[in-house]
PDB file of N, CA and C in Angstrom:
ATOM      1  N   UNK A   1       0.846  -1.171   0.000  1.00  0.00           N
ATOM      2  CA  UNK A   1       0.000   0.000   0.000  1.00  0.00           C
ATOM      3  C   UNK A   1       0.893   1.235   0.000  1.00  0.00           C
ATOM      4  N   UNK A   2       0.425   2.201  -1.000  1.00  0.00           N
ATOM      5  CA  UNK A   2       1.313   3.438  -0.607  1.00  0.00           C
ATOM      6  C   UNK A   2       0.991   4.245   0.098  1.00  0.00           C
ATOM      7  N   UNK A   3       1.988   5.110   0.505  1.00  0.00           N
ATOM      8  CA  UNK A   3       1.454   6.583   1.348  1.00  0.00           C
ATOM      9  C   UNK A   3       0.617   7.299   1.436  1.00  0.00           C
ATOM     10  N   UNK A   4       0.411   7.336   0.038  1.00  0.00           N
ATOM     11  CA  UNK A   4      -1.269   8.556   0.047  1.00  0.00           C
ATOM     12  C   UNK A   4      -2.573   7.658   0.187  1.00  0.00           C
ATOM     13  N   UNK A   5      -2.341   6.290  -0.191  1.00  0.00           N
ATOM     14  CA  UNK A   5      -3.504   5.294  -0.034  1.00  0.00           C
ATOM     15  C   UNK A   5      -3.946   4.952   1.376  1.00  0.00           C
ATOM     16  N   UNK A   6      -2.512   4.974   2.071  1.00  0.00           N
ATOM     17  CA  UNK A   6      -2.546   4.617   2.975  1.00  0.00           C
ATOM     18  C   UNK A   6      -3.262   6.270   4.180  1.00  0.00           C
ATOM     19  N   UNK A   7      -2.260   7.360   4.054  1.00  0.00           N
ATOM     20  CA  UNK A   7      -2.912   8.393   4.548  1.00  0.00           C
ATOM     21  C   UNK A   7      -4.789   8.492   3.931  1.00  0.00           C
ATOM     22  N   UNK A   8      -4.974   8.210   2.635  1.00  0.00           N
ATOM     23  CA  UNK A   8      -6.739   8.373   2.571  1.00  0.00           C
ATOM     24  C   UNK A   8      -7.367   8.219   3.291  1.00  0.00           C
ATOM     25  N   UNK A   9      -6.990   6.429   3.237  1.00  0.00           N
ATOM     26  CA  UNK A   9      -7.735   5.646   4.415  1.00  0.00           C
ATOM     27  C   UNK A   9      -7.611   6.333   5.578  1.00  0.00           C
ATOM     28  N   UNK A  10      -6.669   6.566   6.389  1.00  0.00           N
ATOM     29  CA  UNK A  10      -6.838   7.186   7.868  1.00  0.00           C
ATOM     30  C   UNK A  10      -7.684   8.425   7.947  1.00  0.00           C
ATOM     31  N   UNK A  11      -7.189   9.365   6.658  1.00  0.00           N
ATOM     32  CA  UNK A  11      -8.651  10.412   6.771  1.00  0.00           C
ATOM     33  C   UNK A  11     -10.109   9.815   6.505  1.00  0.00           C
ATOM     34  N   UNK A  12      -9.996   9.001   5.858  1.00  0.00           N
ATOM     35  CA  UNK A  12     -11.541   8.609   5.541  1.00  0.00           C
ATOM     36  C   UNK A  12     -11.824   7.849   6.993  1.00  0.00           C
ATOM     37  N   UNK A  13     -11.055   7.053   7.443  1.00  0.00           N
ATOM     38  CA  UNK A  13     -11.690   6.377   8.763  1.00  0.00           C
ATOM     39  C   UNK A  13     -11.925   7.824   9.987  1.00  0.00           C
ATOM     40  N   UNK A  14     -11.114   8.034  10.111  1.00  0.00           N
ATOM     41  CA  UNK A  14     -10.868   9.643  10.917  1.00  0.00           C
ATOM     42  C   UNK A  14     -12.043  10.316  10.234  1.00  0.00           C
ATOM     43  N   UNK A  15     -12.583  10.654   9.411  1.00  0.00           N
ATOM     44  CA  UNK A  15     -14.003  11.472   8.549  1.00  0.00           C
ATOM     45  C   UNK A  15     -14.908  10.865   9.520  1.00  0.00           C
ATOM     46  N   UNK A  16     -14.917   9.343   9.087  1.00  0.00           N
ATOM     47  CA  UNK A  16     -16.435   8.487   9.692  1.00  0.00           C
ATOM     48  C   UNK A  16     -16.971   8.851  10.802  1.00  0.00           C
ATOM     49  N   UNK A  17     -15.630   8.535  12.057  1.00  0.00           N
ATOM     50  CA  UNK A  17     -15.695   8.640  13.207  1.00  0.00           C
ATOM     51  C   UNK A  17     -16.230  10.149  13.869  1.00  0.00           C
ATOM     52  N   UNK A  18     -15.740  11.016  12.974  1.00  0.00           N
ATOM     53  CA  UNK A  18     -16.184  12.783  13.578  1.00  0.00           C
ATOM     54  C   UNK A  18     -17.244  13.081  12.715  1.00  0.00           C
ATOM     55  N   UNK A  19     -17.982  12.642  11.688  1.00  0.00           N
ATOM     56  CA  UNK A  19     -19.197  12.574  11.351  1.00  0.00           C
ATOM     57  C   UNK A  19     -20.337  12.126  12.103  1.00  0.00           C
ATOM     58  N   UNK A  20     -19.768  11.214  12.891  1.00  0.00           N
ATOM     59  CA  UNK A  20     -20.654  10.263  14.030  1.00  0.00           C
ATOM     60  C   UNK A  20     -20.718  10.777  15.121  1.00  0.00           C
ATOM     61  N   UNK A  21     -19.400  11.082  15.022  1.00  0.00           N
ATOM     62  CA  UNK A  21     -19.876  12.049  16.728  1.00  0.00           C
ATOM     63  C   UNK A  21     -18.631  12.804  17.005  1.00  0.00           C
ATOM     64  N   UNK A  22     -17.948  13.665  16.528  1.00  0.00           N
ATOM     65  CA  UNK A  22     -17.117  14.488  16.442  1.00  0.00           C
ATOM     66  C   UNK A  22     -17.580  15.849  16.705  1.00  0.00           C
ATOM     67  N   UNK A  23     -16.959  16.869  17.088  1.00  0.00           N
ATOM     68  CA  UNK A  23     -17.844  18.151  17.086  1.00  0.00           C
ATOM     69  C   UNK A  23     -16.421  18.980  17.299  1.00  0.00           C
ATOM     70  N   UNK A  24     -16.290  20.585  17.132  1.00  0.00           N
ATOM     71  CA  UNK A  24     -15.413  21.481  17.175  1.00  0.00           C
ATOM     72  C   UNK A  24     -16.306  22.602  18.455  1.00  0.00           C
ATOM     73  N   UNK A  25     -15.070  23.371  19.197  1.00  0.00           N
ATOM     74  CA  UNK A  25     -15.247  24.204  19.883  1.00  0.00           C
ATOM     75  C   UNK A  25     -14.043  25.433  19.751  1.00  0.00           C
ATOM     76  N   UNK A  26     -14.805  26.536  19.506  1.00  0.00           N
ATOM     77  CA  UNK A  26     -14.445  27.726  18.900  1.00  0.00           C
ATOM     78  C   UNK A  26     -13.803  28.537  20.322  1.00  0.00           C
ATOM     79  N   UNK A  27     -13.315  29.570  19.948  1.00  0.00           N
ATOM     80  CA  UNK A  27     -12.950  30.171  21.376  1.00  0.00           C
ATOM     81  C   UNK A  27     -13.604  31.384  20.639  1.00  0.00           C
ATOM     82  N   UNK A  28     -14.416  31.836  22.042  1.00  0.00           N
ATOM     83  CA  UNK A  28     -14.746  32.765  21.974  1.00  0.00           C
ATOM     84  C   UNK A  28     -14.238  34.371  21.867  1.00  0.00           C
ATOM     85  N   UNK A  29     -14.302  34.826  20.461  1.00  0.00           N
ATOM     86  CA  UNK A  29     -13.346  36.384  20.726  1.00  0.00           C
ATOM     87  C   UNK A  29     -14.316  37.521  21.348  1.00  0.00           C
ATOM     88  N   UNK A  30     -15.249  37.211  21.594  1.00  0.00           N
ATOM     89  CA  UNK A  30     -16.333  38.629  22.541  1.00  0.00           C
ATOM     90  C   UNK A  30     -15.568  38.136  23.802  1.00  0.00           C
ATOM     91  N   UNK A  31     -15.642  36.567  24.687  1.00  0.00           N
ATOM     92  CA  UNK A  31     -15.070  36.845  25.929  1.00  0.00           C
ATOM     93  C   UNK A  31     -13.827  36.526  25.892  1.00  0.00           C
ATOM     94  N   UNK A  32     -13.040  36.261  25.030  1.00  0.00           N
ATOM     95  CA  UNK A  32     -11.331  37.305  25.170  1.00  0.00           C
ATOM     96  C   UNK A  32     -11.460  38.492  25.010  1.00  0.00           C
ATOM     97  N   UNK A  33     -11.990  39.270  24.450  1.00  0.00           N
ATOM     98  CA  UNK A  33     -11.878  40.146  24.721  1.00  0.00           C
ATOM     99  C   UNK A  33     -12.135  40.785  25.920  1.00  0.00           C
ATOM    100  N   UNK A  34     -13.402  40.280  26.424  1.00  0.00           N
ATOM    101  CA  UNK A  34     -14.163  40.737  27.450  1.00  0.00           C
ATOM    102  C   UNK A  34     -12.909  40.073  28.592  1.00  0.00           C
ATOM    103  N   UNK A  35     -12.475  39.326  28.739  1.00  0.00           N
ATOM    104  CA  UNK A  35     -11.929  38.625  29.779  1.00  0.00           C
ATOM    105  C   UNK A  35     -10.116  39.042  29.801  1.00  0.00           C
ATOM    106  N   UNK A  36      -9.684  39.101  28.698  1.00  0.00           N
ATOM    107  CA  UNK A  36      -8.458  39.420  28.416  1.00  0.00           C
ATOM    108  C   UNK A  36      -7.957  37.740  28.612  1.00  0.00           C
ATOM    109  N   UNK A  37      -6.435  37.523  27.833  1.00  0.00           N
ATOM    110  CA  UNK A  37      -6.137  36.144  27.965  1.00  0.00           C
ATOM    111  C   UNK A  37      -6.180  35.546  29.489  1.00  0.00           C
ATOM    112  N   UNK A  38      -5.543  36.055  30.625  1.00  0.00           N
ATOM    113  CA  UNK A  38      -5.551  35.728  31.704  1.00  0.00           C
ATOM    114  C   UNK A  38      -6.622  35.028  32.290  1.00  0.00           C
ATOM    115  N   UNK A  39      -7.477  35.972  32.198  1.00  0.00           N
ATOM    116  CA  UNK A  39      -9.186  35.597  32.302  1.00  0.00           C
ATOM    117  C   UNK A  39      -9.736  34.455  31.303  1.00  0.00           C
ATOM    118  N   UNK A  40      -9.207  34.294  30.759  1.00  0.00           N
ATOM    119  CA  UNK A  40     -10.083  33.337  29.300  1.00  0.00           C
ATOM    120  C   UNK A  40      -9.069  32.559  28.471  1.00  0.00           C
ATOM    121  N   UNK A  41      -8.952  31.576  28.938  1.00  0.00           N
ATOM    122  CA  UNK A  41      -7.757  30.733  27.992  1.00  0.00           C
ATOM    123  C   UNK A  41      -8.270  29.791  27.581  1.00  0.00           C
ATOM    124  N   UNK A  42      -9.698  29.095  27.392  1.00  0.00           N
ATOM    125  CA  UNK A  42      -9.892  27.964  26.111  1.00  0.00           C
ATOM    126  C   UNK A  42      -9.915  28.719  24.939  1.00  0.00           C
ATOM    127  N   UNK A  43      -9.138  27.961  24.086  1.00  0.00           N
ATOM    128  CA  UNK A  43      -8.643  28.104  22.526  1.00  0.00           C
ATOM    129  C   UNK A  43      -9.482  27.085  21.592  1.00  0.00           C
ATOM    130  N   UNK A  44      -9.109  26.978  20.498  1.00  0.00           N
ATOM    131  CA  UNK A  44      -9.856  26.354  19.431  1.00  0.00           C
ATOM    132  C   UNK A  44      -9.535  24.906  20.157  1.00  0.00           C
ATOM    133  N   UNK A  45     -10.563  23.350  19.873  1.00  0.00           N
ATOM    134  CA  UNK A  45     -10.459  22.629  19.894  1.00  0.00           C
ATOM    135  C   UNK A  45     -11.130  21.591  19.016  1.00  0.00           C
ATOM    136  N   UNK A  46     -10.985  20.489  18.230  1.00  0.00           N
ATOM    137  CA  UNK A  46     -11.727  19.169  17.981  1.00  0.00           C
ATOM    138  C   UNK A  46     -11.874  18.096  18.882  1.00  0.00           C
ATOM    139  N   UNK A  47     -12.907  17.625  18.930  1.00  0.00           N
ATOM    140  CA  UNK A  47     -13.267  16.367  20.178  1.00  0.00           C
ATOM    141  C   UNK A  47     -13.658  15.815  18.885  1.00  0.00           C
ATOM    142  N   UNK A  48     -12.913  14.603  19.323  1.00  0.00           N
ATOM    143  CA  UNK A  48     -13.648  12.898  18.920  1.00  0.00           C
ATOM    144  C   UNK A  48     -14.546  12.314  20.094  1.00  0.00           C
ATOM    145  N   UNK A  49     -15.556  11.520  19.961  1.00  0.00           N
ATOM    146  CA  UNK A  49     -16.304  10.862  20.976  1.00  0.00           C
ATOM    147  C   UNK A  49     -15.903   9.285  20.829  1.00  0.00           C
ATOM    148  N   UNK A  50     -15.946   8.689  21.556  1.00  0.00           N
ATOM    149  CA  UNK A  50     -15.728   7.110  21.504  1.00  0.00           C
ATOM    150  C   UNK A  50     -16.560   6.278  22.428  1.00  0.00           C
ATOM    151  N   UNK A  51     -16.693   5.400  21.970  1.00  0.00           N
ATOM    152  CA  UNK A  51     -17.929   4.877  22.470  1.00  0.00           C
ATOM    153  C   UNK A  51     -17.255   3.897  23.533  1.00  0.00           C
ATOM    154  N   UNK A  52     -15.703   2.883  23.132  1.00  0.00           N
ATOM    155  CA  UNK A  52     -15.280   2.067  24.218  1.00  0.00           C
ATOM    156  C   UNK A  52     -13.741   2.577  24.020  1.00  0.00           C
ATOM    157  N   UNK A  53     -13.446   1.640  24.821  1.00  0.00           N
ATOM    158  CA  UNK A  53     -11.881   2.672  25.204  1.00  0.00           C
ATOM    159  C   UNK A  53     -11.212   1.746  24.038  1.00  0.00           C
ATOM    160  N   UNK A  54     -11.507   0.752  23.336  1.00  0.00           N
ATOM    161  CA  UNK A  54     -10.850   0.316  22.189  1.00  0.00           C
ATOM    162  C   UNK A  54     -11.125   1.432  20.927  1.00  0.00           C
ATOM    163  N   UNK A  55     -11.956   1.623  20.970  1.00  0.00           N
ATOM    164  CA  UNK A  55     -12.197   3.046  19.619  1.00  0.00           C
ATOM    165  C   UNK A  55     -11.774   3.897  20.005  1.00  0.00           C
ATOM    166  N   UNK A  56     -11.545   4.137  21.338  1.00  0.00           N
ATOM    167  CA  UNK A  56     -10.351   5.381  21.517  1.00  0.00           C
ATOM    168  C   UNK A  56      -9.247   4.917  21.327  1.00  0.00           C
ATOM    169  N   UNK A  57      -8.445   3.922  21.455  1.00  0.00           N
ATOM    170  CA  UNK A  57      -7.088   3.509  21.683  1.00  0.00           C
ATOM    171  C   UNK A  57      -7.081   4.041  19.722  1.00  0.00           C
ATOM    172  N   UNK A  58      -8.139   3.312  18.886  1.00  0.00           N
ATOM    173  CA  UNK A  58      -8.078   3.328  17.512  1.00  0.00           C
ATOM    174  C   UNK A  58      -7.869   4.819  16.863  1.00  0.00           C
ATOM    175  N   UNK A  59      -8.817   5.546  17.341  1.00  0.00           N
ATOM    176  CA  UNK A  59      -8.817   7.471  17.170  1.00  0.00           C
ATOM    177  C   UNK A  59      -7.825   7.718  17.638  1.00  0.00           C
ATOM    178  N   UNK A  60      -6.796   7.455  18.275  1.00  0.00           N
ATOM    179  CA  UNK A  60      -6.068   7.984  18.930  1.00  0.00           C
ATOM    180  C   UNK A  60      -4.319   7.789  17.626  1.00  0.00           C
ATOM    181  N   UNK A  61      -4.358   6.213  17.355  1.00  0.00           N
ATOM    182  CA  UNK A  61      -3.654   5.868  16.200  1.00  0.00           C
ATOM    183  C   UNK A  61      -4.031   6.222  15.057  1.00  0.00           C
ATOM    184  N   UNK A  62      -5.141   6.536  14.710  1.00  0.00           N
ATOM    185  CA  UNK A  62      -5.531   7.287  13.646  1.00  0.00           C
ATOM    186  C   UNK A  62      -5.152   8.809  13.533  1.00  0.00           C
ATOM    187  N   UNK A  63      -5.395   9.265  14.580  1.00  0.00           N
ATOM    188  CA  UNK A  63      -4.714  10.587  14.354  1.00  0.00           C
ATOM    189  C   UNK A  63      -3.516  11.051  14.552  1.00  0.00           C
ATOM    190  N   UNK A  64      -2.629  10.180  15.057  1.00  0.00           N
ATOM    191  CA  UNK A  64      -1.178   9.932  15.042  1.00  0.00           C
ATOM    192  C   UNK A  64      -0.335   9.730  13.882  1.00  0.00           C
ATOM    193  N   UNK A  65      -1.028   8.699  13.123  1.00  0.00           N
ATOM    194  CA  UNK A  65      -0.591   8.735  11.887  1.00  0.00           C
ATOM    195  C   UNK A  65      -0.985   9.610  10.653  1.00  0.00           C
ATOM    196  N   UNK A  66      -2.237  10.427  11.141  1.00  0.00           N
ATOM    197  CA  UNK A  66      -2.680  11.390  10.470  1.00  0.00           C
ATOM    198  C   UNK A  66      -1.404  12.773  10.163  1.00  0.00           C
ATOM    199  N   UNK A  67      -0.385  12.609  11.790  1.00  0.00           N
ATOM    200  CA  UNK A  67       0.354  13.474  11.941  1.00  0.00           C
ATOM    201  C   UNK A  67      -0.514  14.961  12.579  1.00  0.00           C
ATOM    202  N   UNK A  68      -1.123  14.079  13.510  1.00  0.00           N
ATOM    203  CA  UNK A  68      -1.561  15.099  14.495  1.00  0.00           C
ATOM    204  C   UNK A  68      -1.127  14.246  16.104  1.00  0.00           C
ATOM    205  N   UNK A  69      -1.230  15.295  17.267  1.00  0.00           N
ATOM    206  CA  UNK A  69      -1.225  14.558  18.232  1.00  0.00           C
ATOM    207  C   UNK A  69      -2.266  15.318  19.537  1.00  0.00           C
ATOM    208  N   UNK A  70      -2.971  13.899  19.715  1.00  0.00           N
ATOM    209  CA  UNK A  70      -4.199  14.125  20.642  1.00  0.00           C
ATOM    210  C   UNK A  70      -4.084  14.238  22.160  1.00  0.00           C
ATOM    211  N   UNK A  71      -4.937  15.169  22.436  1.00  0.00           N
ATOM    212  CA  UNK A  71      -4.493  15.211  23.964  1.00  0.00           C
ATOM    213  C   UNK A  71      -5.146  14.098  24.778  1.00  0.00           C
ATOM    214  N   UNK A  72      -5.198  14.548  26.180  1.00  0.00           N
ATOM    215  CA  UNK A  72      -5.685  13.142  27.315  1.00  0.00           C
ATOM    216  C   UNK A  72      -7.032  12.982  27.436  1.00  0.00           C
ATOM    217  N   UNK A  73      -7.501  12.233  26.436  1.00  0.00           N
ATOM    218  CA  UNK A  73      -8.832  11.284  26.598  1.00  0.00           C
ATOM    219  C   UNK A  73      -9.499  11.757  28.157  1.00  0.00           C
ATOM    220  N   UNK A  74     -10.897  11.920  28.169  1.00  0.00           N
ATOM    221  CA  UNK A  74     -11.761  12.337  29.366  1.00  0.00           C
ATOM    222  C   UNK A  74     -12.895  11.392  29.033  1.00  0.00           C
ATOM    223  N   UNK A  75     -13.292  11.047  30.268  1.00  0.00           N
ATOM    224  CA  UNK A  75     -14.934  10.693  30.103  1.00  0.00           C
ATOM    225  C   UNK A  75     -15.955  11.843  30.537  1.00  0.00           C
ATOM    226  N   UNK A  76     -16.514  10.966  29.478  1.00  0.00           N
ATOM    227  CA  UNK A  76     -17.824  12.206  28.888  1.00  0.00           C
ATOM    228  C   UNK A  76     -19.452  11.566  29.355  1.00  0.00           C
ATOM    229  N   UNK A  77     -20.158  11.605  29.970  1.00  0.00           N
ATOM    230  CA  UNK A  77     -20.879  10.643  30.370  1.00  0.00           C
ATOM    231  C   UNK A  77     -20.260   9.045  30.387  1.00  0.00           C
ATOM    232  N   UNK A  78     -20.869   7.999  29.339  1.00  0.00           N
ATOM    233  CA  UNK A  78     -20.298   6.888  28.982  1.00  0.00           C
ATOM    234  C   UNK A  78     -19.199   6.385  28.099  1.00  0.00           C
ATOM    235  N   UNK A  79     -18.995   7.791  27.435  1.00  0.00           N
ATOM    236  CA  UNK A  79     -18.196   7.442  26.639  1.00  0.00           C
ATOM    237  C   UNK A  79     -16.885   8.457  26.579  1.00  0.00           C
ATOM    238  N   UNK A  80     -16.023   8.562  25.715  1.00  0.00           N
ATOM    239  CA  UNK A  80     -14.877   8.813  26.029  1.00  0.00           C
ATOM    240  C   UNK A  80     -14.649  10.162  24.876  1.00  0.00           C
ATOM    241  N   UNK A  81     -13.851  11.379  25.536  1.00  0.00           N
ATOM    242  CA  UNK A  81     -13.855  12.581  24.662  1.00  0.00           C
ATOM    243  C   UNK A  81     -12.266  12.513  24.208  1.00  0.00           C
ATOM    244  N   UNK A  82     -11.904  12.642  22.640  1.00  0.00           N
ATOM    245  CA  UNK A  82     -10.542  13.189  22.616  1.00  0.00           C
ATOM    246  C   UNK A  82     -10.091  14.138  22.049  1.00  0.00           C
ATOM    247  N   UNK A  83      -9.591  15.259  22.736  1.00  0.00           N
ATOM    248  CA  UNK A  83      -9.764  16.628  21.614  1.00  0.00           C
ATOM    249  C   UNK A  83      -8.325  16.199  21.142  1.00  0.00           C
ATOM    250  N   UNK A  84      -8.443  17.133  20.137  1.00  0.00           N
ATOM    251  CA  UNK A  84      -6.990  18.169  19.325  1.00  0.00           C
ATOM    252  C   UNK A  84      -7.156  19.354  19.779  1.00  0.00           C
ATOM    253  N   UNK A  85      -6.260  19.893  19.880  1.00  0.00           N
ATOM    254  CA  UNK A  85      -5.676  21.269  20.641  1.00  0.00           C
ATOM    255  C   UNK A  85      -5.078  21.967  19.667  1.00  0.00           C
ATOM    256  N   UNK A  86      -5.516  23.459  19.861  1.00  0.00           N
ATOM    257  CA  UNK A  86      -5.007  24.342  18.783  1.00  0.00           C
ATOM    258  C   UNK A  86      -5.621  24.714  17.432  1.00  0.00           C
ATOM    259  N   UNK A  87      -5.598  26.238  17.399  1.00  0.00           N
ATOM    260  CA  UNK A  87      -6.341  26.739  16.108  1.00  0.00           C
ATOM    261  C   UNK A  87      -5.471  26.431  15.131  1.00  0.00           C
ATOM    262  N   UNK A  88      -4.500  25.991  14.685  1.00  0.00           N
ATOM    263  CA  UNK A  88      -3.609  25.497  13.488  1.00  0.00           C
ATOM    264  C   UNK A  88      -3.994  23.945  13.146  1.00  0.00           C
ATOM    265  N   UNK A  89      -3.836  22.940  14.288  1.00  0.00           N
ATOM    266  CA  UNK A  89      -4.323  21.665  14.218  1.00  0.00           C
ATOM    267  C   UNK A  89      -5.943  21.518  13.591  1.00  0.00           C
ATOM    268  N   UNK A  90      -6.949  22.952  14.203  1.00  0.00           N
ATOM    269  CA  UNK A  90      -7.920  22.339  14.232  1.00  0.00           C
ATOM    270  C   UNK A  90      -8.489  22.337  12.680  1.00  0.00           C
ATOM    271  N   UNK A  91      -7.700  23.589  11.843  1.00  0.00           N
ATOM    272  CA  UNK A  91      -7.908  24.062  10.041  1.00  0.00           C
ATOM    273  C   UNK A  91      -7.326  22.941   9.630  1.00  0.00           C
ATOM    274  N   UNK A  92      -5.909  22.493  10.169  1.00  0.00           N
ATOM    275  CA  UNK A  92      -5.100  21.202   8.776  1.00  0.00           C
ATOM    276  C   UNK A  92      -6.589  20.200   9.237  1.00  0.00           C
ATOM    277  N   UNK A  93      -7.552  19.694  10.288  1.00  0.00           N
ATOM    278  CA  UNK A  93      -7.657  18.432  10.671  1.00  0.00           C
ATOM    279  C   UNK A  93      -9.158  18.777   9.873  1.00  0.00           C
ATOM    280  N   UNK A  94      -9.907  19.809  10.092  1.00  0.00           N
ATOM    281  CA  UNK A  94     -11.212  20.017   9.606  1.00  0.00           C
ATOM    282  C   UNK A  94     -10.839  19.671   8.354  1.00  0.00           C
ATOM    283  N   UNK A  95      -9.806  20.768   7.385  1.00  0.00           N
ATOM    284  CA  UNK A  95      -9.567  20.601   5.741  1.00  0.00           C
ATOM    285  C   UNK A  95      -9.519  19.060   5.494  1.00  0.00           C
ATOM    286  N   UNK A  96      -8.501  18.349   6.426  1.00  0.00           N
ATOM    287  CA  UNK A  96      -8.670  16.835   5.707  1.00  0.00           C
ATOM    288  C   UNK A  96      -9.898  16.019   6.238  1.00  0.00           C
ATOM    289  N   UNK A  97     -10.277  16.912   7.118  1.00  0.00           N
ATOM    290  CA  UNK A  97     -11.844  15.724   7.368  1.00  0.00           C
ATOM    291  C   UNK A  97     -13.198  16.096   6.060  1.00  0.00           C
ATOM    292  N   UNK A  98     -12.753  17.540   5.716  1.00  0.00           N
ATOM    293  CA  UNK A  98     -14.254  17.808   4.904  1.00  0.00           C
ATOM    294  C   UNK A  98     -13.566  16.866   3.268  1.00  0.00           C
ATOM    295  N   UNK A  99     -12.036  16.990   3.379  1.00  0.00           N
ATOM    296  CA  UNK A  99     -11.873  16.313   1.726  1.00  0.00           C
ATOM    297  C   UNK A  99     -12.205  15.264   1.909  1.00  0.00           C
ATOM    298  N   UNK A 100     -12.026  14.043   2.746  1.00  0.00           N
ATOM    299  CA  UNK A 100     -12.292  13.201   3.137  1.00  0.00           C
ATOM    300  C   UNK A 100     -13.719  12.357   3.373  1.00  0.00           C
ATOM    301  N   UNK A 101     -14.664  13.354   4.082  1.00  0.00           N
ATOM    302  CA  UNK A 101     -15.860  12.607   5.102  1.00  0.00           C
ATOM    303  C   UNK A 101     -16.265  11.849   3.705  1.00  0.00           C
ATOM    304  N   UNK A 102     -17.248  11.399   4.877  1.00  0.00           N
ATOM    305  CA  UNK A 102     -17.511   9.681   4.882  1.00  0.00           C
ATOM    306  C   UNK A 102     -18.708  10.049   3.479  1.00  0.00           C
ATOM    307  N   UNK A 103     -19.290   9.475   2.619  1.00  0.00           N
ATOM    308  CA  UNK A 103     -20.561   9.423   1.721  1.00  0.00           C
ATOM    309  C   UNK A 103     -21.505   8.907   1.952  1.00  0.00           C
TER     310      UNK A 103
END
């Protein structure tokens, strides 16, 4: 398998998974402003959701080899949250999820 066949696949599996239950969180520029950084430090983020801690262990290698790196897995009710961190991560990861998602 080659490289780009091989990178597809991980965006296309990586697409599925944040189609299903993926979601983005924006940082707010009214309360940075309002707050100043001190006051207000969540930044851009992507969360993956996972349903068992094996589909996280999987999202987690998926986006590794995507050439991103995910922060520390939380539980989220039953299931398991994994963001990406950062407004740079979150444009390269959206761009290859929208070329990508699932049909």
């Amino acid at each position: 398998m080659s490289t780009s066949q091989s990178t597809e696949s991980v965006a296309e599996k990586l697409a599925a998974v944040f189609q299903r239950s993926g979601y983005v969180r924006r940082q707010s520029a009214r309360r940075l402003a309002a707050d100043g950084y001190m006051g207000y430090k969540k930044g851009d983020e992507i969360r993956f959701v996972a349903a068992s801690r094996s589909e996280l262990a999987s999202v987690q290698r998926l986006l590794r080899r995507a050439g991103f790196e995910p922060g520390r897995p939380f539980a989220k009710g039953r299931k398991f949250a994994l963001p990406v961190y950062g407004r740079k991560a979150v444009q390269q990861l959206l761009s290859l999820l929208h070329d990508n998602r699932a049909a």
